[in-house]
N, C-alpha and C. Protein backbone atom coordinates (compact mmCIF):
# COMPACT_ATOMS: atom_id res chain seq x y z
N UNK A 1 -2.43 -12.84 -79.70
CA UNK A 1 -1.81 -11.54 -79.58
C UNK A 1 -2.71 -10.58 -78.80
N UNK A 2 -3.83 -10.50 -79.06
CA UNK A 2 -4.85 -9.37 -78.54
C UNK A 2 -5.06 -10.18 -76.51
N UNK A 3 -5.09 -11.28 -76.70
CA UNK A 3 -5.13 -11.63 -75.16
C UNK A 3 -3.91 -11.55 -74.71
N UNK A 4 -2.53 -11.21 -74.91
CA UNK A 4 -0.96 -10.79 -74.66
C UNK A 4 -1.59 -9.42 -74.24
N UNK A 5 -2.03 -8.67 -75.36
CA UNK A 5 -2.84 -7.15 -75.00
C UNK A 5 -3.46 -7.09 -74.01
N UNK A 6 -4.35 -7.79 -73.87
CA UNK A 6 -4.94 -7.30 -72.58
C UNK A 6 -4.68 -8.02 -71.49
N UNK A 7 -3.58 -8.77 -71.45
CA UNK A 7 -2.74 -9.50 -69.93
C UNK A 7 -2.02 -7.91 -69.78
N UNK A 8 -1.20 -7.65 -70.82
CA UNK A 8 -0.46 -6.57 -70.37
C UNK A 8 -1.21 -5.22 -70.04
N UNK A 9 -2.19 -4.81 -70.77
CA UNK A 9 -2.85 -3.91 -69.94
C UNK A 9 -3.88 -4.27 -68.90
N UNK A 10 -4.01 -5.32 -68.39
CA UNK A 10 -5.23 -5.71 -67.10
C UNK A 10 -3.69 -5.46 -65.92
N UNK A 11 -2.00 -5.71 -66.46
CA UNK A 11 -1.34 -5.83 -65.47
C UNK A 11 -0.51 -4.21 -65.07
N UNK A 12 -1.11 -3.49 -66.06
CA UNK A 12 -0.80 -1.88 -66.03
C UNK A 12 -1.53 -1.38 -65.23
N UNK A 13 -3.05 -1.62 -65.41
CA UNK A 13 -3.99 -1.30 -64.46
C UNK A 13 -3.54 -1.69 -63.02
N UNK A 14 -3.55 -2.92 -62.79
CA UNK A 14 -3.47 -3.96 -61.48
C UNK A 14 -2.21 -2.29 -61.25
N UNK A 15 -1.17 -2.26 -61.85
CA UNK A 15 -0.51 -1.82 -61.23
C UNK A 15 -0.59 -0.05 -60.72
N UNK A 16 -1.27 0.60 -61.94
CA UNK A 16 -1.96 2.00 -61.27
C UNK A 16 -2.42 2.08 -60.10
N UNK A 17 -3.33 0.89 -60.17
CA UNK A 17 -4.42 0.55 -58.75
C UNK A 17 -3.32 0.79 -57.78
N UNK A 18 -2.40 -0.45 -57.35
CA UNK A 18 -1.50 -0.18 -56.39
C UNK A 18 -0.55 0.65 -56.30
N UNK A 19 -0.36 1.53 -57.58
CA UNK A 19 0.43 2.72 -56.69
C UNK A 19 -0.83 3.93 -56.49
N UNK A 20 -1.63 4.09 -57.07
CA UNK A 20 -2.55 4.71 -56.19
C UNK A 20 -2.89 4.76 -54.95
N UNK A 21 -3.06 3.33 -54.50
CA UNK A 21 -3.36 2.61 -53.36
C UNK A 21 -2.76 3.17 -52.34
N UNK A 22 -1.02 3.09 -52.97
CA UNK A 22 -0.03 3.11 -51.95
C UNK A 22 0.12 5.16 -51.81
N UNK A 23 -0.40 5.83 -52.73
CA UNK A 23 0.28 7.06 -52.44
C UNK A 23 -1.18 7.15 -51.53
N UNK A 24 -2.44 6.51 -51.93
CA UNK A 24 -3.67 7.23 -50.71
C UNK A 24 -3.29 6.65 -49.81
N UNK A 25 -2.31 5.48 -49.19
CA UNK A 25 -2.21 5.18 -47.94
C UNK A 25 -0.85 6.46 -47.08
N UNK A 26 -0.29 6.77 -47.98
CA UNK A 26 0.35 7.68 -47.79
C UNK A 26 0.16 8.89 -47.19
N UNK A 27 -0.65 9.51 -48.21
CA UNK A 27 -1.63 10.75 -47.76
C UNK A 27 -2.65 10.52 -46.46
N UNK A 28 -2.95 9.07 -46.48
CA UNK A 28 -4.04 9.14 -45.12
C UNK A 28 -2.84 9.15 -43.88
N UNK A 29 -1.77 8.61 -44.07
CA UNK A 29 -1.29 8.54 -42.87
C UNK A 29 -0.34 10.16 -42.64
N UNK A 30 -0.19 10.83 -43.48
CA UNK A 30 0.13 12.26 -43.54
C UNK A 30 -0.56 12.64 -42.93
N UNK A 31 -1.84 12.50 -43.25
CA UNK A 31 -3.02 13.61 -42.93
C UNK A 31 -3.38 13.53 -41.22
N UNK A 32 -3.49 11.81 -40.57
CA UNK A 32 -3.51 11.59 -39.81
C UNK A 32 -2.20 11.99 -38.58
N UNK A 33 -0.87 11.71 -39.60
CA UNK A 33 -0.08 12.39 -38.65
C UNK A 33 -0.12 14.07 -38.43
N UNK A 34 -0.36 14.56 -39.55
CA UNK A 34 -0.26 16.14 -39.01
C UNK A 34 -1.81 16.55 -37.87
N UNK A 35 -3.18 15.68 -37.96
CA UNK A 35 -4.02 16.12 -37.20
C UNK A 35 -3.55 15.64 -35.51
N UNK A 36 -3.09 14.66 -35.04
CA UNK A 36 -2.51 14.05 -34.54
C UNK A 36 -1.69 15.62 -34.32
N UNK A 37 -0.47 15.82 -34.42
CA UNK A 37 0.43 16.71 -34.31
C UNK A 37 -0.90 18.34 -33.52
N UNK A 38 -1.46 18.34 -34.64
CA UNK A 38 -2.26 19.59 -33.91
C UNK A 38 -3.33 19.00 -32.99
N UNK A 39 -3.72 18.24 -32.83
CA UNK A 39 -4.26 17.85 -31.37
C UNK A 39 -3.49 18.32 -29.97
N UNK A 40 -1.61 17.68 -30.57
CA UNK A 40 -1.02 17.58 -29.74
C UNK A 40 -0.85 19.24 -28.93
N UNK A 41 -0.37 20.29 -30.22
CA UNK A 41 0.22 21.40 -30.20
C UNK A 41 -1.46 21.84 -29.38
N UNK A 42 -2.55 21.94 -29.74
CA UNK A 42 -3.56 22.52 -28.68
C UNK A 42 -3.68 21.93 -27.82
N UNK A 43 -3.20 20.71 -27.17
CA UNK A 43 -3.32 20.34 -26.15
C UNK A 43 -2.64 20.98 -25.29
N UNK A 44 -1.20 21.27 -25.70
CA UNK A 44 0.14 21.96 -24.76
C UNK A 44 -0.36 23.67 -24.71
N UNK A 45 -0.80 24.31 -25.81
CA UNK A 45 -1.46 25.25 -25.73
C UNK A 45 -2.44 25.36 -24.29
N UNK A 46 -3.19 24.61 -23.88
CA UNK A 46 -4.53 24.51 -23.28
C UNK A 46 -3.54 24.21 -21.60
N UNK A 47 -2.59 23.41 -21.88
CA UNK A 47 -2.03 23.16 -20.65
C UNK A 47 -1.42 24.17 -20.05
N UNK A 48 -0.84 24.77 -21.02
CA UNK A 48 0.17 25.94 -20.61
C UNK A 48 -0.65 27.42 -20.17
N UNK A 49 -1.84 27.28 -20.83
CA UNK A 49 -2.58 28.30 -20.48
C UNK A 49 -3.58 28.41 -18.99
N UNK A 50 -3.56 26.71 -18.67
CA UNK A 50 -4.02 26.34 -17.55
C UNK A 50 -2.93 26.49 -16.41
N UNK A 51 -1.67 26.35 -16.80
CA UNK A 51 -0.80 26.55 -15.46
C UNK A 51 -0.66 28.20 -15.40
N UNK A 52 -0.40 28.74 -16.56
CA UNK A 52 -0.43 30.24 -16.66
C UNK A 52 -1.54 30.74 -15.53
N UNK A 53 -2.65 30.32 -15.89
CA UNK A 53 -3.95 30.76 -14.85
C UNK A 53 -3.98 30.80 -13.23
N UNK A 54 -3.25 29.15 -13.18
CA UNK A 54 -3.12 28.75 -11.57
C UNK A 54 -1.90 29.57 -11.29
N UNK A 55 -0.97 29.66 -11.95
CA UNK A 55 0.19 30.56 -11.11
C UNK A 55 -1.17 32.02 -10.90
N UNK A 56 -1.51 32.52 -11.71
CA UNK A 56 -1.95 33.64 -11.51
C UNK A 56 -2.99 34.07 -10.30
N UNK A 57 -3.72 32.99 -10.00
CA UNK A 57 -4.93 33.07 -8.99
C UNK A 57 -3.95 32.49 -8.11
N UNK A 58 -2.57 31.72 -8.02
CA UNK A 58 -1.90 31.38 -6.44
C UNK A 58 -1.31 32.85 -6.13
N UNK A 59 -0.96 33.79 -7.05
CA UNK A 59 -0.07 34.72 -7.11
C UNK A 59 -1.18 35.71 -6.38
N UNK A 60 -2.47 35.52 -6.90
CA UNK A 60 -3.70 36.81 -6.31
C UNK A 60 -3.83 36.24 -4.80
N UNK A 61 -4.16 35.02 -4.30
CA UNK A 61 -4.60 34.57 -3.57
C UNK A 61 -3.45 34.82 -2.60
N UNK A 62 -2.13 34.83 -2.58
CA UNK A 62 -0.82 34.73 -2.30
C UNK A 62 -0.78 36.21 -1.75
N UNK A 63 -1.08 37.38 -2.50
CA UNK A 63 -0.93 38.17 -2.29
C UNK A 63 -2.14 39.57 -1.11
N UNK A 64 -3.33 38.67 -1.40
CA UNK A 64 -4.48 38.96 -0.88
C UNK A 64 -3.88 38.46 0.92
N UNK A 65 -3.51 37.21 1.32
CA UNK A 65 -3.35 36.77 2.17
C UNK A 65 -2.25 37.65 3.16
N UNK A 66 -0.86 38.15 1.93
CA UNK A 66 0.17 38.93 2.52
C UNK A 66 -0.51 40.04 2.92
N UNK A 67 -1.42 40.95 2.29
CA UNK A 67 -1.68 41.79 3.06
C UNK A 67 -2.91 41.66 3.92
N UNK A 68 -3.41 40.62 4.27
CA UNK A 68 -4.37 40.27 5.20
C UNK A 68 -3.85 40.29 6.56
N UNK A 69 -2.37 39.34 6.17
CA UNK A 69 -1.57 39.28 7.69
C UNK A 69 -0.54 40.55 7.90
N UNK A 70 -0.56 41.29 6.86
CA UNK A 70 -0.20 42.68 7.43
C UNK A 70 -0.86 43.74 8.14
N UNK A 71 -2.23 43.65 7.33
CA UNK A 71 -3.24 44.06 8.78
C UNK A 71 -3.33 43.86 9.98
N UNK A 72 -3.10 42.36 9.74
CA UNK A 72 -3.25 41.97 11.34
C UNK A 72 -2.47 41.90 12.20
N UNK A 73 -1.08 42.10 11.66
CA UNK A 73 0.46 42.43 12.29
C UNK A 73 0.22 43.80 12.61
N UNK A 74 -0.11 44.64 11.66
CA UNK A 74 -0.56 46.03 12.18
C UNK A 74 -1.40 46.52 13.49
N UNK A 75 -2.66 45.92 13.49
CA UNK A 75 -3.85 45.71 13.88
C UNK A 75 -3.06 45.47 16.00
N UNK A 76 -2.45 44.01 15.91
CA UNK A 76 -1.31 43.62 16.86
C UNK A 76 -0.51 44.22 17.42
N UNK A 77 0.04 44.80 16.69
CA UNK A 77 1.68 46.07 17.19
C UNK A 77 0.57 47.30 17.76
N UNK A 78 -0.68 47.86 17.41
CA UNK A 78 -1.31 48.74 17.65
C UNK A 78 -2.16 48.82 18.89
N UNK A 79 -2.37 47.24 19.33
CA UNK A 79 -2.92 46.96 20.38
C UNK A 79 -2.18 46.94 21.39
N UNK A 80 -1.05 46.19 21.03
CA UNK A 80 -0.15 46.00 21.91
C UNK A 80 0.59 47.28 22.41
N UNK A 81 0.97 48.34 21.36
CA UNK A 81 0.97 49.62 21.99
C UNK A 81 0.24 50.38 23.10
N UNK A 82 -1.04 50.08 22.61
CA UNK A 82 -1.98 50.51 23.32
C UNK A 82 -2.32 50.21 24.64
N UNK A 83 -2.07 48.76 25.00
CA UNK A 83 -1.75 47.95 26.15
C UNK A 83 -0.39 48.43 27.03
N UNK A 84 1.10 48.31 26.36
CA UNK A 84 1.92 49.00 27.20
C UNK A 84 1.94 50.59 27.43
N UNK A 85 1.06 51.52 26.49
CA UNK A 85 0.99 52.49 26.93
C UNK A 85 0.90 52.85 28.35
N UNK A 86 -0.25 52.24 28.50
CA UNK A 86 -0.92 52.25 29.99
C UNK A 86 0.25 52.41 31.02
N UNK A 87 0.33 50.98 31.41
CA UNK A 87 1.62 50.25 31.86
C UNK A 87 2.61 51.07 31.96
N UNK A 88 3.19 51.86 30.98
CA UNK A 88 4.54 52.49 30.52
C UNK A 88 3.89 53.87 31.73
N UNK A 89 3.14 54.90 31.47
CA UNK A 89 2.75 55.19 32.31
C UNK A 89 2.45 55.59 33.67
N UNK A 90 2.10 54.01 33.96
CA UNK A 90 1.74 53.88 35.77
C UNK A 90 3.57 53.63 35.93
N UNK A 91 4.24 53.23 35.48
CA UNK A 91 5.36 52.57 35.55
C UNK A 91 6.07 53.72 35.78
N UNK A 92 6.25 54.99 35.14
CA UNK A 92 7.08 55.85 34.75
C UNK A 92 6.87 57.17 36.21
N UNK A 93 5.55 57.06 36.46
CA UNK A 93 5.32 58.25 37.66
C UNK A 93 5.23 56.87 38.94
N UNK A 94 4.98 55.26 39.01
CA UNK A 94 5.93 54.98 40.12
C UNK A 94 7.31 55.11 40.18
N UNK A 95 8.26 55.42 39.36
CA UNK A 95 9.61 55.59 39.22
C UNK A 95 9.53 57.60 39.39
N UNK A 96 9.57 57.86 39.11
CA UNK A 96 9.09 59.40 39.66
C UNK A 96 8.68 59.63 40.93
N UNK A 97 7.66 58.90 41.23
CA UNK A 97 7.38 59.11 42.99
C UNK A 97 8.48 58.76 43.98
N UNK A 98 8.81 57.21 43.34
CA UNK A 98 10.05 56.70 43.91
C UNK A 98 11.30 58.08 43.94
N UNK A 99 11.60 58.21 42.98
CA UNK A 99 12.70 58.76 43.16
C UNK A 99 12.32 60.40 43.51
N UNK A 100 11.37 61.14 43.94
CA UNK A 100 10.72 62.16 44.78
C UNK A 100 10.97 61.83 46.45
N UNK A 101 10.70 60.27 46.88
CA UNK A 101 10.59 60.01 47.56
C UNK A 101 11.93 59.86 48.47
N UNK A 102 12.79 59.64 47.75
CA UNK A 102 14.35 59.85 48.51
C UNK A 102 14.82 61.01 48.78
């Protein structure tokens, strides 16, 4: 009778053990999935903050450039004024002489 006793409690134990077993395999793979999960979520964090950045320095760089070549469109139209001035000019009193001249 007393070895019936302790078959049945060595097989109570055996069996604590394995549901113990089974809820810490549980919890490890919880634990592992939620760190896992926040790896993931700071990863997309880190990405998104990295494209955030590059739009921002293409957007500076983008914009530095527009008005670089507006200067120099400026800079151009101002020369080039300056060039047909002349021209416009000699052009305007030979058309004046010319037409003095008839």
């Amino acid at each position: 009778m007393e070895l019936i006793k302790q078959i049945k409690q060595a097989e109570a134990q055996a069996q604590e053990i394995i549901e113990k077993a089974r809820a810490d395999a549980v919890k490890q793979t919880d634990e592992g999935r939620r760190k896992r999960q926040a790896a993931t979520d700071q990863a997309e964090q880190e990405r998104r903050r990295a494209i955030e950045a590059a739009v921002a320095q293409a957007r500076s760089q983008g914009q530095a450039e527009v008005e670089g070549l507006k200067d120099e469109a400026e800079k151009r139209r101002r020369q080039l004024r300056d060039d047909t001035h002349g021209k416009m000019s000699a052009a305007v009193e030979r058309v004046v002489n010319y037409l003095k001249g008839q």
